[in-house]
Protein backbone atom coordinates (compact mmCIF):
# COMPACT_ATOMS: atom_id res chain seq x y z
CA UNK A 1 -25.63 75.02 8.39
CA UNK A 2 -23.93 75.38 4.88
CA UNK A 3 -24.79 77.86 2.74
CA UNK A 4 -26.02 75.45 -0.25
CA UNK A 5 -28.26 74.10 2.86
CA UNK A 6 -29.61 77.24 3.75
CA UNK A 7 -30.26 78.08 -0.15
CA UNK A 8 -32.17 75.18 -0.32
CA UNK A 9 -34.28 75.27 2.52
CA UNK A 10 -37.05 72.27 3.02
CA UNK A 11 -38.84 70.78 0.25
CA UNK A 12 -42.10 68.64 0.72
CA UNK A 13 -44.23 66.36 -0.93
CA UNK A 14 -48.29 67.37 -0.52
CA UNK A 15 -50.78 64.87 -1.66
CA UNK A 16 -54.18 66.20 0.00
CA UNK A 17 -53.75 62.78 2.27
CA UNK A 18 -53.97 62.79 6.05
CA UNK A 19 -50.01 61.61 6.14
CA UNK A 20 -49.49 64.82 3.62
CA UNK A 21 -50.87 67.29 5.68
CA UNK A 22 -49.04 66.50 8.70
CA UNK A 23 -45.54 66.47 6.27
CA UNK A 24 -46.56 69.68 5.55
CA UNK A 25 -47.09 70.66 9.11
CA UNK A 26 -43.75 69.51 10.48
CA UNK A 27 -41.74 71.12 7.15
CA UNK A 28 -43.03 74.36 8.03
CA UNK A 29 -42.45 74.14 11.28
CA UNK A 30 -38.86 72.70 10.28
CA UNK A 31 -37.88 75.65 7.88
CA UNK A 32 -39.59 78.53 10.02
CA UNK A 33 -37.02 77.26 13.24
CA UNK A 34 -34.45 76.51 10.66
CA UNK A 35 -34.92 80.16 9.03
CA UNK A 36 -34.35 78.43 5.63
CA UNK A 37 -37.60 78.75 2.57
CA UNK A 38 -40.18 76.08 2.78
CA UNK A 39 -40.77 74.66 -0.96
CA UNK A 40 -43.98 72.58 -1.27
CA UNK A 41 -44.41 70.34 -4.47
CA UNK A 42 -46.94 68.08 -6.12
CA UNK A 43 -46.38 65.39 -8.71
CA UNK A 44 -49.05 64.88 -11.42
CA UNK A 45 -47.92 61.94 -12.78
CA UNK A 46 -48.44 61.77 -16.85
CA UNK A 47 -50.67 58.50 -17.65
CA UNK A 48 -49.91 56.51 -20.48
CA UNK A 49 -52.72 54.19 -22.01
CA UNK A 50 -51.26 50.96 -23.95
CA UNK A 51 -54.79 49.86 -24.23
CA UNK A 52 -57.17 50.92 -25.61
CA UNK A 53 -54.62 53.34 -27.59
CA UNK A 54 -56.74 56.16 -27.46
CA UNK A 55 -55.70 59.40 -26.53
CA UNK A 56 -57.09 60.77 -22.96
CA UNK A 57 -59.83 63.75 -23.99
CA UNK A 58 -57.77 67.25 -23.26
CA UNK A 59 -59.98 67.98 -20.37
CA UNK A 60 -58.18 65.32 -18.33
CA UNK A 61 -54.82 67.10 -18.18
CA UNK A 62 -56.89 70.37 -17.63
CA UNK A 63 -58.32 68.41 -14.69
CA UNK A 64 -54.72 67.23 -13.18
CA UNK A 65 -53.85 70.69 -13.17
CA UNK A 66 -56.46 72.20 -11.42
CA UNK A 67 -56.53 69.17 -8.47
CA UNK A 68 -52.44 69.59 -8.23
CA UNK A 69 -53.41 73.70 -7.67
CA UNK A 70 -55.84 72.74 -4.88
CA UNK A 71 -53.94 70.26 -3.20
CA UNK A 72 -51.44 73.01 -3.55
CA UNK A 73 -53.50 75.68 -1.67
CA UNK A 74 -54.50 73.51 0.67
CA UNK A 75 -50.89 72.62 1.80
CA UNK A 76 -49.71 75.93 1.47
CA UNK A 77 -52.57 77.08 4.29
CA UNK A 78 -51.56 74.33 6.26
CA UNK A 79 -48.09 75.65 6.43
CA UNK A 80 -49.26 78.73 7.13
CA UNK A 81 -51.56 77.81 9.95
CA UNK A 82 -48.86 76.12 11.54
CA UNK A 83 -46.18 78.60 11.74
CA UNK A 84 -48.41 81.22 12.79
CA UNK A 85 -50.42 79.17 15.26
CA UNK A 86 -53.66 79.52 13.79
CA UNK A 87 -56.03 76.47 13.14
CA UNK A 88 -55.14 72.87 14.27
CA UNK A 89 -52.97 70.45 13.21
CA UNK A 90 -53.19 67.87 10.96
């Protein structure tokens, strides 16, 4: 393994879906055998409205945030559980 490899580690998408969770799963499992840093990331994608051009009320990005922190926790307990063998799989 190269040492920009190894700096890098695993990186994996987490979008709260069934087909997330068990990314999540396997990456952990991947960079714990692999010794290399598991980074978990979630998109929050930036919505544009063209019509009616309104602005979205503030509390909508507030919103985003907090449901790209869940799915967040979530994932990052899933890794957990399965490097350490607690809880089931996804």
């Amino acid at each position: 393994m190269s040492i920009l490899e190894k700096r890098l580690g695993v990186v994996v998408g987490a979008d709260g879906s069934p087909a997330s969770n068990a990314a999540v799963c396997w990456a952990a499992r991947d960079a714990a055998m692999r010794n290399v840093q598991l980074t978990i990331v979630h998109v929050v994608s930036t919505d544009v409205a063209t019509w009616p051009p309104m602005p979205y009320p503030d509390t909508w990005a507030v919103w985003q945030e907090d449901e790209g922190r869940k799915i967040l926790a979530a994932a990052h307990k899933i890794a957990d559980e399965s490097v350490t063998g607690s809880g089931s799989s996804p």
